[in-house]
Protein backbone atom coordinates (compact mmCIF):
# COMPACT_ATOMS: atom_id res chain seq x y z
CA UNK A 1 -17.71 -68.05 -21.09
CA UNK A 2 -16.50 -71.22 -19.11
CA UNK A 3 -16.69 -74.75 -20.77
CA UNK A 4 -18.02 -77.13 -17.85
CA UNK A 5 -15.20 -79.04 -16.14
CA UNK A 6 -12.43 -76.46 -16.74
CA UNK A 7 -9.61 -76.14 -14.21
CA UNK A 8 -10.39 -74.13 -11.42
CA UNK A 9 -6.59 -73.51 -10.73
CA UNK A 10 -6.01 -71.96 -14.40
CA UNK A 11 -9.12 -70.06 -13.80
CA UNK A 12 -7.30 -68.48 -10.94
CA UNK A 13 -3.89 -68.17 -12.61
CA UNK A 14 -6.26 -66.07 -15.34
CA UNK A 15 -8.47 -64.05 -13.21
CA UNK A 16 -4.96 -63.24 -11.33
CA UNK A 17 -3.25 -62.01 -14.62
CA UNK A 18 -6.23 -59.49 -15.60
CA UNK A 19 -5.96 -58.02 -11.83
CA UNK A 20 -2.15 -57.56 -12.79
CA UNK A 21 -2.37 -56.61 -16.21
CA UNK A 22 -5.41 -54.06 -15.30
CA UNK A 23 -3.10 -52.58 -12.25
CA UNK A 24 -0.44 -51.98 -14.48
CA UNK A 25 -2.61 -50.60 -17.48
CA UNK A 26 -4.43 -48.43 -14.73
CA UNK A 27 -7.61 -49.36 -15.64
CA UNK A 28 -10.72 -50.36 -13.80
CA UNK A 29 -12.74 -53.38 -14.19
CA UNK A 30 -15.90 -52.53 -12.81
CA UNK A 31 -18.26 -55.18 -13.97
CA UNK A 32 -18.21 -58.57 -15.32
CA UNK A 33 -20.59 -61.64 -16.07
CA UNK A 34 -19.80 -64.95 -15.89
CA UNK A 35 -21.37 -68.19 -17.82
CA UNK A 36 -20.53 -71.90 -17.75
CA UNK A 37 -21.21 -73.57 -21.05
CA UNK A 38 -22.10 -77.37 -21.29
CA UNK A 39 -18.98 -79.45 -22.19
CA UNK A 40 -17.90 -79.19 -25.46
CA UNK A 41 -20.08 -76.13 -26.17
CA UNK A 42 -16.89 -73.78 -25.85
CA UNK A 43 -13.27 -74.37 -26.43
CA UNK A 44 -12.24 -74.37 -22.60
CA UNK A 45 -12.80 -70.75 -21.96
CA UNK A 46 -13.33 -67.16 -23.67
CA UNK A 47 -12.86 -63.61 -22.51
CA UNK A 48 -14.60 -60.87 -24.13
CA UNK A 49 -13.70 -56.85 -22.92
CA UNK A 50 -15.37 -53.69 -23.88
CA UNK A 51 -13.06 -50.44 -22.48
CA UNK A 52 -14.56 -46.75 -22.06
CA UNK A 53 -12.83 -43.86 -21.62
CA UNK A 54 -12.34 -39.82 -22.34
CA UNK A 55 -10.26 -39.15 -25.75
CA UNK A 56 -7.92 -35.81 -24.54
CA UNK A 57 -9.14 -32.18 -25.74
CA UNK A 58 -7.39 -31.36 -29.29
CA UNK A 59 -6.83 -35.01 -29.67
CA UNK A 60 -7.60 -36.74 -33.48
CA UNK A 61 -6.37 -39.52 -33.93
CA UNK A 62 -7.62 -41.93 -36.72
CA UNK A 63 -6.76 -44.66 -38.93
CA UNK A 64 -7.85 -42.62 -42.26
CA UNK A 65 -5.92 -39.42 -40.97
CA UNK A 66 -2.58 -40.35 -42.28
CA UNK A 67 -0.60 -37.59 -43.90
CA UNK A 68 2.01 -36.86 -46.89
CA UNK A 69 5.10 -36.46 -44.94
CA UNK A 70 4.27 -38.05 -41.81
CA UNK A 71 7.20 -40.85 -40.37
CA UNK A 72 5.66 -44.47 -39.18
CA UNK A 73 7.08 -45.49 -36.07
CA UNK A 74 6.62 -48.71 -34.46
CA UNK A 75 7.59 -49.66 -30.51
CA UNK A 76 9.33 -52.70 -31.14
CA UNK A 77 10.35 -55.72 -32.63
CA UNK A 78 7.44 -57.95 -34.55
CA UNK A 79 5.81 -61.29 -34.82
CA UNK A 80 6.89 -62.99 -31.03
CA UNK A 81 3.24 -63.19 -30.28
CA UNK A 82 2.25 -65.13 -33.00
CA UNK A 83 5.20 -67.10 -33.11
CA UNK A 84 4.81 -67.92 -29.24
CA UNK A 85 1.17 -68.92 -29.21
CA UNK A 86 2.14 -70.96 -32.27
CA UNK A 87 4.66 -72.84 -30.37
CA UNK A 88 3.29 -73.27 -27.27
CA UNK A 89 -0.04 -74.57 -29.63
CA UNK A 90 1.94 -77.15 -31.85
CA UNK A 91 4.66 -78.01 -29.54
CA UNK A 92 7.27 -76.28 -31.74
CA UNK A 93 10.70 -76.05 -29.95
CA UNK A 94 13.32 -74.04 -30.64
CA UNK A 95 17.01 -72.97 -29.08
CA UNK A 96 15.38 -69.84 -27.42
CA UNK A 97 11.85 -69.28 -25.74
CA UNK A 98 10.14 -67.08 -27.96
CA UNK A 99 7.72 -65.12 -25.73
CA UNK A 100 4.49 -63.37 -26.02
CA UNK A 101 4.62 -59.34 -26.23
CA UNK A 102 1.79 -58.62 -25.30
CA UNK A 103 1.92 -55.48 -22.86
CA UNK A 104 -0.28 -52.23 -22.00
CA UNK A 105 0.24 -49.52 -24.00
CA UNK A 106 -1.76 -47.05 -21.83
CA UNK A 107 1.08 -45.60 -20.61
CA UNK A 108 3.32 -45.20 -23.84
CA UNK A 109 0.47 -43.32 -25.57
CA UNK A 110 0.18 -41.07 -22.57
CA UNK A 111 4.01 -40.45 -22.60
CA UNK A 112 3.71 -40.06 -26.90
CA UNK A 113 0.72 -37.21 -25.99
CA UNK A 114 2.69 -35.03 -23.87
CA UNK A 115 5.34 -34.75 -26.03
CA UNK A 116 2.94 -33.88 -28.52
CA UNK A 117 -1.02 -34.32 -29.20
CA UNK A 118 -0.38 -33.92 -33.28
CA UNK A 119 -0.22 -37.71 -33.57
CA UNK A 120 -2.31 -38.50 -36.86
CA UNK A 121 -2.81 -41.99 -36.53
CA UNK A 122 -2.55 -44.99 -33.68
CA UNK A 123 -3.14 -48.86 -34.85
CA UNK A 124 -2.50 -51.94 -32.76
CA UNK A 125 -0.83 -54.46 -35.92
CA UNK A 126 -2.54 -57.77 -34.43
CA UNK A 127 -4.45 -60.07 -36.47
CA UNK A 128 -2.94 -59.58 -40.19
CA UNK A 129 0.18 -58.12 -38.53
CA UNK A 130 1.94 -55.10 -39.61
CA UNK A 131 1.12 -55.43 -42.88
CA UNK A 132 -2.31 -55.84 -43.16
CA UNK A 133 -2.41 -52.88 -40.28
CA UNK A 134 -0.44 -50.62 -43.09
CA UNK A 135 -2.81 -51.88 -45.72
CA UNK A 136 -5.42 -50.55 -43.74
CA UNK A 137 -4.36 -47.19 -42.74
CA UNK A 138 -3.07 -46.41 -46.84
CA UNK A 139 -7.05 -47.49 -47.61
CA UNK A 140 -8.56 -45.12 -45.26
CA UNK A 141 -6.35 -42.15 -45.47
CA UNK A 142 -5.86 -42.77 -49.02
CA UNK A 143 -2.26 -42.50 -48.87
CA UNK A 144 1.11 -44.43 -50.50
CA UNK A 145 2.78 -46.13 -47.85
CA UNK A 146 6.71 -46.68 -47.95
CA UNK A 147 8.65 -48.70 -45.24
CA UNK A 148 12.16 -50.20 -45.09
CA UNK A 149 12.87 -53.60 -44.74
CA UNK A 150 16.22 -53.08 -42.98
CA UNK A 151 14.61 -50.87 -40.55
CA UNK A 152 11.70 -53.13 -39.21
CA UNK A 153 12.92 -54.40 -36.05
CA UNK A 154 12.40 -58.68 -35.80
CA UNK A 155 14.22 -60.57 -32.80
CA UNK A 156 17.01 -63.20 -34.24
CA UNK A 157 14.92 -65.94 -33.18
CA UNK A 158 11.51 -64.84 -34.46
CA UNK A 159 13.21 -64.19 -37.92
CA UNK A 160 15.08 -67.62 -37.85
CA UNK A 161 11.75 -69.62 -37.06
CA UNK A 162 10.10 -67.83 -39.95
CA UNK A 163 12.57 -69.17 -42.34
CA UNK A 164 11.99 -72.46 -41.08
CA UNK A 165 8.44 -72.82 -40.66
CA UNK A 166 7.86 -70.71 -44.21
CA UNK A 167 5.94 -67.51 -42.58
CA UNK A 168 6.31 -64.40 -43.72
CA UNK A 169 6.63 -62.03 -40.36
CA UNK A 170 5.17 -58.76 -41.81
CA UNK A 171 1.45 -60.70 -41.14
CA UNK A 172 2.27 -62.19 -38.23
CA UNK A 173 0.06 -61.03 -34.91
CA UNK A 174 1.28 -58.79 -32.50
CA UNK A 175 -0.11 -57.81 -29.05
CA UNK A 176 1.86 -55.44 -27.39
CA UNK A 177 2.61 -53.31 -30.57
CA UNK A 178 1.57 -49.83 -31.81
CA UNK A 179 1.95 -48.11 -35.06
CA UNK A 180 2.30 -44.26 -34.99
CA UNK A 181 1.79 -41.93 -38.54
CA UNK A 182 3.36 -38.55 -36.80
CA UNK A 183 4.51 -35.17 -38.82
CA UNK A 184 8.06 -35.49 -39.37
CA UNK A 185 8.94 -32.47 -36.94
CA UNK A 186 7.91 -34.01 -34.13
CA UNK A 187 9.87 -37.59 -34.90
CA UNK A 188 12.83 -36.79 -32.78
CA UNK A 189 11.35 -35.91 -29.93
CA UNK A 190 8.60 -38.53 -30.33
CA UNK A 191 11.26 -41.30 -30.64
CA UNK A 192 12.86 -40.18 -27.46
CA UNK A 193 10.28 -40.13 -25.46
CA UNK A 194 8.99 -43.09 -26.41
CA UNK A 195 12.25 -44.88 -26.21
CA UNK A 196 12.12 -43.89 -22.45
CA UNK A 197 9.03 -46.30 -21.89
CA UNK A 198 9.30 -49.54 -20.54
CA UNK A 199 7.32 -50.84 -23.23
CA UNK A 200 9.22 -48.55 -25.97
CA UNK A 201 12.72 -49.22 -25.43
CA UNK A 202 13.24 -50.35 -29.37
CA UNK A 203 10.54 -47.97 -30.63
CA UNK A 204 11.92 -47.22 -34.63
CA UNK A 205 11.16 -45.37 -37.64
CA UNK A 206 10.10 -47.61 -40.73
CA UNK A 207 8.88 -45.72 -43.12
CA UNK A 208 6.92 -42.59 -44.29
CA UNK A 209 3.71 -41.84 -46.50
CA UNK A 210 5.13 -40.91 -49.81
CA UNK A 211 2.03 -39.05 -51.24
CA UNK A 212 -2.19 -39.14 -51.93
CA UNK A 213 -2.67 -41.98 -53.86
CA UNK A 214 -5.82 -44.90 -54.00
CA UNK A 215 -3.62 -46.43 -51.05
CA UNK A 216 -0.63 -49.09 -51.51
CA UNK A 217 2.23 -50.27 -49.33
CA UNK A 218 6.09 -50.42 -50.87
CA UNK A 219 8.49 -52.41 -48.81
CA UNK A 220 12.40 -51.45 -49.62
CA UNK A 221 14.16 -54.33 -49.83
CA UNK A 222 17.52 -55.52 -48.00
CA UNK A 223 18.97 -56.56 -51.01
CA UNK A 224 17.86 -53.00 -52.95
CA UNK A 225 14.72 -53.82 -54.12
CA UNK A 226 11.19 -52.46 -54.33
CA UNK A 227 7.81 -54.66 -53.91
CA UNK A 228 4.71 -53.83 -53.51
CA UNK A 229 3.27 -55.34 -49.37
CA UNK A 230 -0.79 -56.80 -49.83
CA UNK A 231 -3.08 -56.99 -46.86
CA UNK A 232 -3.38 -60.41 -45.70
CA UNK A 233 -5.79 -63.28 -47.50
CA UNK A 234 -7.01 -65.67 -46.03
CA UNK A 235 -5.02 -67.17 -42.76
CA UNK A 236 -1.08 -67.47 -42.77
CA UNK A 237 -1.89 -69.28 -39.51
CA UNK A 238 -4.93 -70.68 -37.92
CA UNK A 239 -6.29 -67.90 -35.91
CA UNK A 240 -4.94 -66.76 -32.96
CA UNK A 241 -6.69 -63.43 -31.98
């Protein structure tokens, strides 16, 4: 959907980023449709996907299938998407760039399923960030939830514009992340693997589900503590995806 008037030159520079990003993804976009809006009827412009595809024999994976003894694993550092549409969107500078993650996965989850197809549960922590993705996941599998505060990877400069501008980076939207609930047998080799990807490199453990419960997250502390993570209300930040 295409506001009238919008530049033709940033259409390009989009339509030439979904060629890339679909080439690298390996996916095929076989169809589109296209509609120009009168002016002021759309916010510049919107892109809406549906994807199809083939889920592997002997494959479950599910977001309420989350298991007593299972490790959570997540690819890499949080909250530079949020923070980097945020900045780019209020004019926010800071010492260092803060970029988007956003990335294909496609080819991380294929490396995670040859190592092993026993992978209980795959989330994508955007809107609500990782904690609200958590939240979820503890609901649906009716499970307790522990992670580790000094295990969460955060980039230096994410974590010091938090402090600044007051956010709290366990809600903050990611696009390029995955969350993984995976027996605790297979972690080692899991990690590895995964660690191997391009878009893996700083894959870590967090956490673990602790036992059957009505579903609630616990976040240890750095400083030794023990609190209890909510799913997000309301908007930390206007929304952003």
């Amino acid at each position: 959907i295409i506001e009238e008037g919008f530049s033709l030159s940033l259409l390009e520079k989009i339509v030439l980023s979904v060629r890339e990003a679909s080439v690298v993804a390996r996916v095929d976009i076989v169809t589109g449709d296209t509609k120009v809006v009168n002016r002021g009827a759309a916010d510049k412009i919107f892109i809406n996907t549906s994807g199809v595809g083939m889920v592997k024999e002997g494959v479950n994976i599910s977001g309420s299938n989350a298991k007593v003894g299972d490790v959570v694993m997540i690819n890499g550092p949080i909250g530079s998407h949020e923070i980097a549409v945020l900045s780019e969107r209020e004019g926010f500078k800071f010492e260092t760039d803060i970029k988007s993650d956003t990335a294909p996965l496609s080819s991380l989850v294929a490396d995670m399923l040859r190592v092993n197809k026993d992978i209980h549960t795959l989330r994508d922590p955007t809107r609500g960030g990782l904690s609200t993705t958590l939240n979820e996941i503890a609901l649906s599998s009716n499970v307790d939830i522990e992670i580790n505060e000094d295990d969460i990877p955060i980039q230096e400069e994410v974590k010091a514009a938090c402090e600044i501008l007051g956010y709290d980076p366990l809600y903050l939207a990611n696009e390029g992340k995955l969350v993984a609930f995976i027996p605790w047998e297979i972690a080692p080799d899991m990690l590895k693997k995964m660690k191997k990807n391009k878009y893996g490199k700083e894959s870590k453990i967090i956490g673990r589900v602790i036992k059957k419960s009505e579903g609630k997250v616990y976040l240890n502390t750095t400083i030794g503590g023990k609190r209890i993570v909510d799913m997000l209300t309301g908007e930390q930040l206007p929304r952003i995806c």
